[in-house]
C-alpha atoms as a PDB file:
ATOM      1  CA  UNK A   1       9.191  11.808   7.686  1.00  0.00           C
ATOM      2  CA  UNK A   2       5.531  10.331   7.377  1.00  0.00           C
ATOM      3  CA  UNK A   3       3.020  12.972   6.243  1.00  0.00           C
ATOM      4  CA  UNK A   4      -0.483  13.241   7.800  1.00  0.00           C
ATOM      5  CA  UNK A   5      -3.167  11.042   6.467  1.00  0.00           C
ATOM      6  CA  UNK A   6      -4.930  13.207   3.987  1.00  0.00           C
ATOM      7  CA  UNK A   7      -8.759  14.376   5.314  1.00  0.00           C
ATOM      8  CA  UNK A   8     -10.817  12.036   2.891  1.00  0.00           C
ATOM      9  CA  UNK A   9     -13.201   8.824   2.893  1.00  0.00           C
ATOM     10  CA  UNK A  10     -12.186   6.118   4.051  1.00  0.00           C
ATOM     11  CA  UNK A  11      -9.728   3.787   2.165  1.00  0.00           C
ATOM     12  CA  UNK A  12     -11.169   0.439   1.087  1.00  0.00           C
ATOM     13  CA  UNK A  13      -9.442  -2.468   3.242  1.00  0.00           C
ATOM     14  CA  UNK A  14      -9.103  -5.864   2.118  1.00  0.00           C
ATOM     15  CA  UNK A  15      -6.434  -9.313   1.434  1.00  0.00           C
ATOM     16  CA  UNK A  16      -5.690 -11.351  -1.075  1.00  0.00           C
ATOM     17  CA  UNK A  17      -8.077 -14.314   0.483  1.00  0.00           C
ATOM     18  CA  UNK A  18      -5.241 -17.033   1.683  1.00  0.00           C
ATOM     19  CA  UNK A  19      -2.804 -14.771   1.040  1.00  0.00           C
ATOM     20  CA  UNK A  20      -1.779 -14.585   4.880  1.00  0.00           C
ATOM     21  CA  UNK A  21      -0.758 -17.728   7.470  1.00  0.00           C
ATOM     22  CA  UNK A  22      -3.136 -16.816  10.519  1.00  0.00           C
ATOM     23  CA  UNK A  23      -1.220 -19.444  12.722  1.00  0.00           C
ATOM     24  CA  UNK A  24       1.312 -18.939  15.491  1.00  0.00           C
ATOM     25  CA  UNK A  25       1.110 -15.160  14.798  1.00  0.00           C
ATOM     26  CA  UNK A  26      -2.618 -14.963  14.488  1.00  0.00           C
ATOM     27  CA  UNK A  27      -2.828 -12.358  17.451  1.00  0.00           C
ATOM     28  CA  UNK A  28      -0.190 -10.096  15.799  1.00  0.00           C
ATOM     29  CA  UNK A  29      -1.785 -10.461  12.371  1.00  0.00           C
ATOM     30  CA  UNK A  30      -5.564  -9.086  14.649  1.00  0.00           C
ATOM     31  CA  UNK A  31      -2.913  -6.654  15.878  1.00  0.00           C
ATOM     32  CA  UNK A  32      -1.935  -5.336  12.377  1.00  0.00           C
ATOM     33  CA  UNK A  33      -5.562  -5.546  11.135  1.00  0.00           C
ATOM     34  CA  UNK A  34      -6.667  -3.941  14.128  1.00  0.00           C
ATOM     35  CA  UNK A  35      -4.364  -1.174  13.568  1.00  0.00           C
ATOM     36  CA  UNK A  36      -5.993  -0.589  10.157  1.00  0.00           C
ATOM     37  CA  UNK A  37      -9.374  -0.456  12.123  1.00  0.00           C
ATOM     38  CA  UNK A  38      -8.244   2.176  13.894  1.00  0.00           C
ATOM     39  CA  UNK A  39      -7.533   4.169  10.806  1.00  0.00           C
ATOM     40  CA  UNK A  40     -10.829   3.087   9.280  1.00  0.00           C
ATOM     41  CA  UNK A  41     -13.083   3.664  12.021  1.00  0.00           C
ATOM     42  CA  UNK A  42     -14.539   0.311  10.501  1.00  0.00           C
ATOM     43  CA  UNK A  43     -13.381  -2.262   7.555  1.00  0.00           C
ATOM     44  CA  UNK A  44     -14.658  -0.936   4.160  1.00  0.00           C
ATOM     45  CA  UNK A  45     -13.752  -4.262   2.369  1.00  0.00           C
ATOM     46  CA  UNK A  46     -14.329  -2.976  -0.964  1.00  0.00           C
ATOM     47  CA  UNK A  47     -14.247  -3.248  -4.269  1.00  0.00           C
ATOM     48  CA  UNK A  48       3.878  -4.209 -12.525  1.00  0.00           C
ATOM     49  CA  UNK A  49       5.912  -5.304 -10.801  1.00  0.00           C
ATOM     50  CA  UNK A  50       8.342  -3.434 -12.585  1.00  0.00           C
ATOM     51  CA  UNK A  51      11.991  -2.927 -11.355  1.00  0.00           C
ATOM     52  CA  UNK A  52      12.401   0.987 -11.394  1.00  0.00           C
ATOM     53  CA  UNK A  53      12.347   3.257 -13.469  1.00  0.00           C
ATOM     54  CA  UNK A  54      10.101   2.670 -15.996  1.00  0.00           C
ATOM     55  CA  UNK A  55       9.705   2.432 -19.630  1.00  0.00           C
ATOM     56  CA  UNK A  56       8.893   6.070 -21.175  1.00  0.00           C
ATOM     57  CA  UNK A  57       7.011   4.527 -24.172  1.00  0.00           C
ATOM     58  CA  UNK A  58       4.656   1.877 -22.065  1.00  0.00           C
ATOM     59  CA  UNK A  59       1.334   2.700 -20.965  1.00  0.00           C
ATOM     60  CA  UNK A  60      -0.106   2.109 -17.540  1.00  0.00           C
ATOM     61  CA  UNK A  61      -2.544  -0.619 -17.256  1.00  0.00           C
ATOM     62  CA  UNK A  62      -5.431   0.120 -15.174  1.00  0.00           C
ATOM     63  CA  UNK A  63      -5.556  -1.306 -11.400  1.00  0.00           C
ATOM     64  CA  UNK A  64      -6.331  -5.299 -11.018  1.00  0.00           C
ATOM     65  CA  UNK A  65      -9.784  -5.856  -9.532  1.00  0.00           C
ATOM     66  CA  UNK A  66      -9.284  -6.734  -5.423  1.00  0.00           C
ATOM     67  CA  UNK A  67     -10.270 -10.247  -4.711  1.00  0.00           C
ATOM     68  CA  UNK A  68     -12.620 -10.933  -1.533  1.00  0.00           C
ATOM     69  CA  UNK A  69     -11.016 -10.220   1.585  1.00  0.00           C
ATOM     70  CA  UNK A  70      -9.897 -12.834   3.810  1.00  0.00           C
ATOM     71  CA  UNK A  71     -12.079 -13.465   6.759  1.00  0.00           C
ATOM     72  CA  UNK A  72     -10.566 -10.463   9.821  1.00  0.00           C
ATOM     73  CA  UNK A  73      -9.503 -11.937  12.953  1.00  0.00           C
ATOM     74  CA  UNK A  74     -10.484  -9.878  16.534  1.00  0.00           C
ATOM     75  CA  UNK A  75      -8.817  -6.340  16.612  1.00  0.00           C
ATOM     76  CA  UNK A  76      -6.257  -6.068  19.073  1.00  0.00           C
ATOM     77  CA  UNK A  77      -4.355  -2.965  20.307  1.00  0.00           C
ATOM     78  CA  UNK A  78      -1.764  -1.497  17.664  1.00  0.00           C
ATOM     79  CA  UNK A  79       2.234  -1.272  18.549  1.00  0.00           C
ATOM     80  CA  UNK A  80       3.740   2.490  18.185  1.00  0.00           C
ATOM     81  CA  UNK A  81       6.642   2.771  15.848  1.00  0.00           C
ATOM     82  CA  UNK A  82       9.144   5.687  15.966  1.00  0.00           C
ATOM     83  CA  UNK A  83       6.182   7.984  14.922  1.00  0.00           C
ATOM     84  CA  UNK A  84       4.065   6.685  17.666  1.00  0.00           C
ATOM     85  CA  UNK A  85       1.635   5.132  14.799  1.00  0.00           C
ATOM     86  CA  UNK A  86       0.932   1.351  14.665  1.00  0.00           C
ATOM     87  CA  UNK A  87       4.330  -0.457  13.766  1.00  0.00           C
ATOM     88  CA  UNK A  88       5.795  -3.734  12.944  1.00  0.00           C
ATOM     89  CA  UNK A  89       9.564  -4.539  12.515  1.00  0.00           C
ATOM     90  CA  UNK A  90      11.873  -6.951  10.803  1.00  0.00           C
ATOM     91  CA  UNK A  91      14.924  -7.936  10.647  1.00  0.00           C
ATOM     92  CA  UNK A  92      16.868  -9.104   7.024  1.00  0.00           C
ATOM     93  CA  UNK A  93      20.106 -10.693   8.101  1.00  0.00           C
ATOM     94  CA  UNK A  94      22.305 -10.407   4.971  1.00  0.00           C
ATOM     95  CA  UNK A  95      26.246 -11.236   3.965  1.00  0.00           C
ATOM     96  CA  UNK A  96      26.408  -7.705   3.958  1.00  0.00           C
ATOM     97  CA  UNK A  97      25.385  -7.086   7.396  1.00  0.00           C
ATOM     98  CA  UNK A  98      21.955  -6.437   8.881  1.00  0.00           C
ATOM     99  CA  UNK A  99      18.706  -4.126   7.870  1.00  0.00           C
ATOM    100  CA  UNK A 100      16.348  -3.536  10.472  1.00  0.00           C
ATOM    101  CA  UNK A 101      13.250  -2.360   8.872  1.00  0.00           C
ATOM    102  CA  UNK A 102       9.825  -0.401  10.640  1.00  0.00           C
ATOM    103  CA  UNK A 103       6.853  -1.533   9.063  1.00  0.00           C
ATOM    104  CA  UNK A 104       3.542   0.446   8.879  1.00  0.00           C
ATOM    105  CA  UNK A 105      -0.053  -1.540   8.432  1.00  0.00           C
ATOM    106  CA  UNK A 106      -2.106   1.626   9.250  1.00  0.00           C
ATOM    107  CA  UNK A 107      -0.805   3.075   6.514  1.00  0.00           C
ATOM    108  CA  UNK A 108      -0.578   0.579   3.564  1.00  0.00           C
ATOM    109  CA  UNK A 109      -2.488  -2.322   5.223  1.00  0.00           C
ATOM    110  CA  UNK A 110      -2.432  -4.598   2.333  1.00  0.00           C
ATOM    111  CA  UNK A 111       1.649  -3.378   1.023  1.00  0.00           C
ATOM    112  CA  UNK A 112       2.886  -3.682   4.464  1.00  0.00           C
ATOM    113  CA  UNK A 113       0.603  -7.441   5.326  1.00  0.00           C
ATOM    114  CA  UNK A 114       1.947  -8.832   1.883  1.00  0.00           C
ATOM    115  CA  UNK A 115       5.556  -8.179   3.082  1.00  0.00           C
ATOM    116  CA  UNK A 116       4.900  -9.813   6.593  1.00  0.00           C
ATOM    117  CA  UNK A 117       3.561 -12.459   4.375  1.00  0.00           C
ATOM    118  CA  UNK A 118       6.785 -13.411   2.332  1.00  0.00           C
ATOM    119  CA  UNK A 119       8.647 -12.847   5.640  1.00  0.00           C
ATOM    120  CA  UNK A 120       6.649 -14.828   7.981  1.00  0.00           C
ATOM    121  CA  UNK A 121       6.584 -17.869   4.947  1.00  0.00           C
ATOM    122  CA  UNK A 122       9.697 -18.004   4.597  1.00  0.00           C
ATOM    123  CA  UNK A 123       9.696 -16.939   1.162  1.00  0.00           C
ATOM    124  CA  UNK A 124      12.682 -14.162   1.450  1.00  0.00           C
ATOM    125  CA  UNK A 125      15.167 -16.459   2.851  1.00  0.00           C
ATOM    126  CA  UNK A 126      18.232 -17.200   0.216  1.00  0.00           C
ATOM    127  CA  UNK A 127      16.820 -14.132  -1.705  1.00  0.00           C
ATOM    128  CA  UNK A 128      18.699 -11.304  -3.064  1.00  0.00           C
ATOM    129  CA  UNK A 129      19.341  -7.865  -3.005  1.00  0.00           C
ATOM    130  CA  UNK A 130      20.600  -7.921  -6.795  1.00  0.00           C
ATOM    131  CA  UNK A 131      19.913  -4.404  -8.070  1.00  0.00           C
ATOM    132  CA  UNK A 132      21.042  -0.779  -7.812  1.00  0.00           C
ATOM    133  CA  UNK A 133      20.142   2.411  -9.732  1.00  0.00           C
ATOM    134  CA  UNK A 134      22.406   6.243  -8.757  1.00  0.00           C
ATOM    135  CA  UNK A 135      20.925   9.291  -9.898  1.00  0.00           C
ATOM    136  CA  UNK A 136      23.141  10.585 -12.652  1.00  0.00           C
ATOM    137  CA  UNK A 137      24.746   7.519 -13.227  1.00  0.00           C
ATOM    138  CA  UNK A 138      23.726   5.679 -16.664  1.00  0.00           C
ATOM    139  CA  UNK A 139      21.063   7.999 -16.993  1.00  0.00           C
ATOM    140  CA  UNK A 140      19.232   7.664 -14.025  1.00  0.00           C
ATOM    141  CA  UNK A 141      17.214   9.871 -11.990  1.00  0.00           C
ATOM    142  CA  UNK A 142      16.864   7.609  -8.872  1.00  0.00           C
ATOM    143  CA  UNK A 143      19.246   6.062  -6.126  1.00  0.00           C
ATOM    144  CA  UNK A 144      17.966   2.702  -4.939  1.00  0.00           C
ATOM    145  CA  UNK A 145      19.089  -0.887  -3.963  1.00  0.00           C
ATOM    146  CA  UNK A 146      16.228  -3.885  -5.077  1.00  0.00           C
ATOM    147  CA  UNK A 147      15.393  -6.745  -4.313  1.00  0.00           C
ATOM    148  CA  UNK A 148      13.496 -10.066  -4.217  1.00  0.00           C
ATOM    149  CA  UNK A 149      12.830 -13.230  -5.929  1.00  0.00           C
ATOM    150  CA  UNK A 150      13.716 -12.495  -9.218  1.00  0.00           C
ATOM    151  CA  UNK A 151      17.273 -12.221  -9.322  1.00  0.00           C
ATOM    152  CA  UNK A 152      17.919 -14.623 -11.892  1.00  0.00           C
ATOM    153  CA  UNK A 153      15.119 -13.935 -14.219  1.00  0.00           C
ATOM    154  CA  UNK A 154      16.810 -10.229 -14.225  1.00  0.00           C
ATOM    155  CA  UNK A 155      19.959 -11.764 -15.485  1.00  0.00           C
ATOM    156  CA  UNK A 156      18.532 -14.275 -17.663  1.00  0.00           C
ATOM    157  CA  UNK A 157      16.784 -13.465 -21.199  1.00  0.00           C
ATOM    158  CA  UNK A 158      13.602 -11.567 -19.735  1.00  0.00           C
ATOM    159  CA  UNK A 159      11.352 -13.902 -20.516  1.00  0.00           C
ATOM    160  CA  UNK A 160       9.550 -14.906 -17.476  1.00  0.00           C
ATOM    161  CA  UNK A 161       9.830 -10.884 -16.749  1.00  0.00           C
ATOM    162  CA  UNK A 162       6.287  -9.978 -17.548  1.00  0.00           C
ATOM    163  CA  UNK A 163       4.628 -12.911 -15.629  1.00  0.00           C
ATOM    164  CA  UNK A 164       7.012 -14.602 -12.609  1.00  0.00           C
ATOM    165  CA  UNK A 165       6.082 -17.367 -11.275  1.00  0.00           C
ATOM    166  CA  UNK A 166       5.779 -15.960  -7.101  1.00  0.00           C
ATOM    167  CA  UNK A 167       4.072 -17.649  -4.259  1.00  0.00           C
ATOM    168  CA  UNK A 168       1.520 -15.286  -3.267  1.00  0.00           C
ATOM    169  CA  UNK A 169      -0.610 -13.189  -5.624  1.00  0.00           C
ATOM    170  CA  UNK A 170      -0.621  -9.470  -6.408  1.00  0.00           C
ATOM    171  CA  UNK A 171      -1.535  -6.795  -4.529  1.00  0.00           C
ATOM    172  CA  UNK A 172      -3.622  -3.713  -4.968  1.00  0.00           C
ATOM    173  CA  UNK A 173      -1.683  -0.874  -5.600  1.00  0.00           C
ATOM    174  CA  UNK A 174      -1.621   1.849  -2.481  1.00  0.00           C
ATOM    175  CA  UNK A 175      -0.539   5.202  -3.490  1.00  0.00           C
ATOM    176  CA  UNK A 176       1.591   7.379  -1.316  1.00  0.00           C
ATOM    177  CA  UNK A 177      -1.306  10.077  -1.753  1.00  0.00           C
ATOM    178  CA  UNK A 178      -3.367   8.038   0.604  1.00  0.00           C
ATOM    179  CA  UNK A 179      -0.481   6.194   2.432  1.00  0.00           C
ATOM    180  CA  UNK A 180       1.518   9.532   3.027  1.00  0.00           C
ATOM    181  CA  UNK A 181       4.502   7.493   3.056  1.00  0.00           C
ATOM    182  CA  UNK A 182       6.696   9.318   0.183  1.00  0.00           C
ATOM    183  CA  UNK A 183       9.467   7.960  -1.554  1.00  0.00           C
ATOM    184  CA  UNK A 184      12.633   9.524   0.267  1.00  0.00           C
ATOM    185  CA  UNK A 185      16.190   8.205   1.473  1.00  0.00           C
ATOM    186  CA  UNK A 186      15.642   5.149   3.632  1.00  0.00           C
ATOM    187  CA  UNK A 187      11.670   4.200   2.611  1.00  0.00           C
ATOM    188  CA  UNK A 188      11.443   0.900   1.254  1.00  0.00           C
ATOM    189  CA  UNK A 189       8.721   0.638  -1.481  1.00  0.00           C
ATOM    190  CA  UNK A 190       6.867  -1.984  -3.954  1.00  0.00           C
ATOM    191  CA  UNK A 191       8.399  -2.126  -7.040  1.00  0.00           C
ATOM    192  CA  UNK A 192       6.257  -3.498  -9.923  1.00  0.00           C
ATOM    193  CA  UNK A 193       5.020  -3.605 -13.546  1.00  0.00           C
ATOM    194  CA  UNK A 194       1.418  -1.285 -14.247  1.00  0.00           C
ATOM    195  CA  UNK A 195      -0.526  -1.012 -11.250  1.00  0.00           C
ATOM    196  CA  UNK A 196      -1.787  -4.011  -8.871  1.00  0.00           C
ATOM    197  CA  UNK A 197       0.875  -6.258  -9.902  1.00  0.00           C
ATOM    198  CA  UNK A 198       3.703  -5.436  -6.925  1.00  0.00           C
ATOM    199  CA  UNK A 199       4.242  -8.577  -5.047  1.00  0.00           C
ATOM    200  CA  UNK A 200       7.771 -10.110  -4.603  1.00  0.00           C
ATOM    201  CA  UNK A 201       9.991  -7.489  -5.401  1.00  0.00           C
ATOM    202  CA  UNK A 202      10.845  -4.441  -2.982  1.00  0.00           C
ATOM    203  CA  UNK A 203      13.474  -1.568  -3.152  1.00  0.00           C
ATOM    204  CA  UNK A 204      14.688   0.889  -0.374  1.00  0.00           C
ATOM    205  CA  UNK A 205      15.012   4.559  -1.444  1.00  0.00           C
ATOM    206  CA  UNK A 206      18.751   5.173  -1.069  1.00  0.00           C
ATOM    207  CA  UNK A 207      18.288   9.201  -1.528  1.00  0.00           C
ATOM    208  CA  UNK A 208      15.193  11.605  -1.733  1.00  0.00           C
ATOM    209  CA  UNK A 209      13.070   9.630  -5.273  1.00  0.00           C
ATOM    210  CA  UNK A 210      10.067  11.953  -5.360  1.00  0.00           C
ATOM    211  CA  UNK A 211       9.527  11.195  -8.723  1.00  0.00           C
ATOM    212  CA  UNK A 212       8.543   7.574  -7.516  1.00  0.00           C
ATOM    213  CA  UNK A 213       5.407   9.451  -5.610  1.00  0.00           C
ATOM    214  CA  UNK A 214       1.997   9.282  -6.876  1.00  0.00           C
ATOM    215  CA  UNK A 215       1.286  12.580  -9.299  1.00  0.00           C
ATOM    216  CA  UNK A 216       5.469  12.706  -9.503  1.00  0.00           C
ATOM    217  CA  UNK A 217       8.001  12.394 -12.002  1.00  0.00           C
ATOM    218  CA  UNK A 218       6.284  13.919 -15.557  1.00  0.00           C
ATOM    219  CA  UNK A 219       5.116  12.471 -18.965  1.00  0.00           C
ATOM    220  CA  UNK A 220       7.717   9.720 -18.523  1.00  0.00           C
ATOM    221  CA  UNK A 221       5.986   7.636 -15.684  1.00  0.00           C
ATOM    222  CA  UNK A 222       2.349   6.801 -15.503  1.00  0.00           C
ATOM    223  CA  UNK A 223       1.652   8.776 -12.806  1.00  0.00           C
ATOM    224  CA  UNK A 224       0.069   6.094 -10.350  1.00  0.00           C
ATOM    225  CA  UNK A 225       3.654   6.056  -8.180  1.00  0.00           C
ATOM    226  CA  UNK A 226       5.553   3.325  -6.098  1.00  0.00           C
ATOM    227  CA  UNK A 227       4.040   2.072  -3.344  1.00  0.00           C
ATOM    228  CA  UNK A 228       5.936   2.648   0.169  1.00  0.00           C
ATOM    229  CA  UNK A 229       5.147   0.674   2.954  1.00  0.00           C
ATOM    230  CA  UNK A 230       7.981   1.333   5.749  1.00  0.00           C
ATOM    231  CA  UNK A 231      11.591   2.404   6.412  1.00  0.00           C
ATOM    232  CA  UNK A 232      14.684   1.732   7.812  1.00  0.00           C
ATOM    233  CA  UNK A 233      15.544   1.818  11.348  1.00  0.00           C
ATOM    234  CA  UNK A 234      19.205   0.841  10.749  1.00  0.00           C
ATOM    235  CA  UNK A 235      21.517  -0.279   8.263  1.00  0.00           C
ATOM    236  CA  UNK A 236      21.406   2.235   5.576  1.00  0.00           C
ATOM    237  CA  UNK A 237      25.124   2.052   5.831  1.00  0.00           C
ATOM    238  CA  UNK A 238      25.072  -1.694   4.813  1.00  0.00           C
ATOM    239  CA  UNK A 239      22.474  -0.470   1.792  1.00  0.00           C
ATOM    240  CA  UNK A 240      24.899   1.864   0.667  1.00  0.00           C
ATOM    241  CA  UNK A 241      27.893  -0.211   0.792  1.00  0.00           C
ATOM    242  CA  UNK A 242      25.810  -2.609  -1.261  1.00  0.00           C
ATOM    243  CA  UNK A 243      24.676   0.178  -3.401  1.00  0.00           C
ATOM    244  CA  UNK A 244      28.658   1.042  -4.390  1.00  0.00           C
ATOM    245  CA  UNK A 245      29.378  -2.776  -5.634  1.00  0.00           C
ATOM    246  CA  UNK A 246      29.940  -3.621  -8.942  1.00  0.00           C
ATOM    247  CA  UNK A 247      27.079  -3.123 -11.135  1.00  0.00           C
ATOM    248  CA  UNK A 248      28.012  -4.968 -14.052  1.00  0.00           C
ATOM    249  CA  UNK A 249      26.535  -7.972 -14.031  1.00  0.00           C
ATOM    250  CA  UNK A 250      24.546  -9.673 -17.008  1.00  0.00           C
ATOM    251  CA  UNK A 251      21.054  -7.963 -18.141  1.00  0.00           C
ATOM    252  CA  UNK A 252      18.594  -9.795 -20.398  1.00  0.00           C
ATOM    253  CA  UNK A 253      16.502  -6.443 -20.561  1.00  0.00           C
ATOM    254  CA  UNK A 254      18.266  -3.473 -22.046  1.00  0.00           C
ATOM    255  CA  UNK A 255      17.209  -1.052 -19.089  1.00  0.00           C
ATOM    256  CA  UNK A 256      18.629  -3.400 -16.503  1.00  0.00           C
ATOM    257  CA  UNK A 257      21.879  -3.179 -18.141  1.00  0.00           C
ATOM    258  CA  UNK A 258      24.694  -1.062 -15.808  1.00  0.00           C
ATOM    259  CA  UNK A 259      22.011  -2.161 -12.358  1.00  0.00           C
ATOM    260  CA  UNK A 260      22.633  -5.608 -11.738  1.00  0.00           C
ATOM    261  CA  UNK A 261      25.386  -6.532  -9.363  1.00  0.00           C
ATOM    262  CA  UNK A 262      27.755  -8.530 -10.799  1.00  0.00           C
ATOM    263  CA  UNK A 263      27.641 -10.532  -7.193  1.00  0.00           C
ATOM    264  CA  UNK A 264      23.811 -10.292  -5.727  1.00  0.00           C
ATOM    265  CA  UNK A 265      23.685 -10.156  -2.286  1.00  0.00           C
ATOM    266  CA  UNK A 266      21.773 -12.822  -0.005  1.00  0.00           C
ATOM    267  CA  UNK A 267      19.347 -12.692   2.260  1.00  0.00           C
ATOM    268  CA  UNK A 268      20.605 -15.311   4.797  1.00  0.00           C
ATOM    269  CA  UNK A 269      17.365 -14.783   6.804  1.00  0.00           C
ATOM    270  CA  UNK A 270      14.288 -12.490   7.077  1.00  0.00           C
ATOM    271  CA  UNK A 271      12.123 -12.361  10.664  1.00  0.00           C
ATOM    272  CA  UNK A 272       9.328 -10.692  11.649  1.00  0.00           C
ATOM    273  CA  UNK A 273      10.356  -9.692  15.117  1.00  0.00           C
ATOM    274  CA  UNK A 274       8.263  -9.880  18.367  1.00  0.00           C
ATOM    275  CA  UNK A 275       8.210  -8.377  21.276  1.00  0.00           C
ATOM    276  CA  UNK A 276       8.990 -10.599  24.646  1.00  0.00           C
ATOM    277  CA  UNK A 277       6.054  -9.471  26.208  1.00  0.00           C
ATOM    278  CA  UNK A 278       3.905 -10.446  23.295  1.00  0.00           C
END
């Protein structure tokens, strides 16, 4: 379930400038930044990528500067998801079956806008869903299914690992303090390297992963938490069924080894959908 916003200044608010297509969805892109209006009270434009879990011995690197925010198009009134907050949904079509997903912009404004991003440009169709993690299985303490662009640079040696080559820049990291989106079964979240590097990849929380919150999971993680941007709405039996396949698929980096699936899953199609009326 969502928390309550915590009772505390006002977030900063601002995108990666060009980051976002304002064209045929330009009203529902004022919709979504309207929405984070609303939970502003007005725009305080201020100011790794790392497939889960992380490495024990690696330090956090401080949060990327934000670049300028894009220029804000006309609020418009928000849509109310199943929690009667501002909402977007879409839809990833996969071999597998389908994964409707509920997206919130209030909440993580510039998590859940980079998503729309990749969807509405294309960028997720042919991707994968090519990794899974279960808690007490190869030493693991989480339960998730990833994915993304980077399939193949998971199963190749690791070197493009630390810097991918992706279509849209970084984001900002958004913790689930602020958000009060926690990591539990059927979130989907940012995965990453140290903070402000998320982008491309995603993962959906198969079980409860507190340890992926902000302040969570001891000495072993850095603390800052993976940032969650929406959930499920259905097909958390197609995750799972994914989640079972064969996980023995080549590794270049020794903690991917036992995670990748031996046959990725594809994507076939990603859509942001909209509303008839709209």
């Amino acid at each position: 379930m969502l928390l309550p916003l915590p009772d505390s200044s006002p977030r900063a608010f601002g995108l990666q400038a060009g980051s976002f297509p304002f064209g045929a969805r330009a009203r529902i892109a004022a919709r979504v930044l309207g929405a984070a209006c609303l939970l502003l009270g007005a725009f305080g434009c201020a100011d790794g990528e790392r497939p889960i879990p992380p490495s024990s011995t690696e330090q956090a690197a401080p949060p990327t500067e934000q670049a300028a925010p894009a220029a804000l198009p006309k609020a418009a009134p928000p849509l109310e998801g199943a929690d009667g907050e501002a909402a977007e949904r879409v839809l990833l079509e996969t071999e597998r079956g389908e994964i409707e997903i509920e997206i919130y912009p209030t909440r993580a404004p510039q998590s859940a806008m980079n998503f729309l991003a990749y969807v509405e440009q294309g960028h997720y169709e042919g991707a994968t869903l090519y990794r899974v993690t279960r808690r007490g299985v190869g030493g693991s303490s989480i339960s998730v299914v990833q994915g993304g662009l980077l399939a193949e640079t998971m199963a190749g040696d690791g070197s493009e690992y630390e810097e991918p080559d992706r279509p849209l820049p970084p984001i900002e990291h958004e913790p689930t303090t602020l958000t009060g989106i926690p990591n539990e079964r059927g979130t989907i979240a940012y995965a990453r390297l140290a903070p402000g590097t998320a982008g491309s990849e995603f993962f959906f929380n198969i079980e409860d992963n507190r340890v992926l919150d902000t302040g969570e999971g001891g000495p072993e993680r850095d603390g800052f938490g993976y940032a969650t941007f929406g959930r499920v709405l259905r097909g958390m039996d197609v995750l799972e069924a994914i989640q079972a396949l064969p996980a023995d698929g080549a590794a270049g980096i020794e903690m991917l080894r036992g995670q990748i699936l031996r046959e990725p899953v594809t994507i076939h199609s990603a859509r942001w959908l909209v509303d008839d009326a709209e």
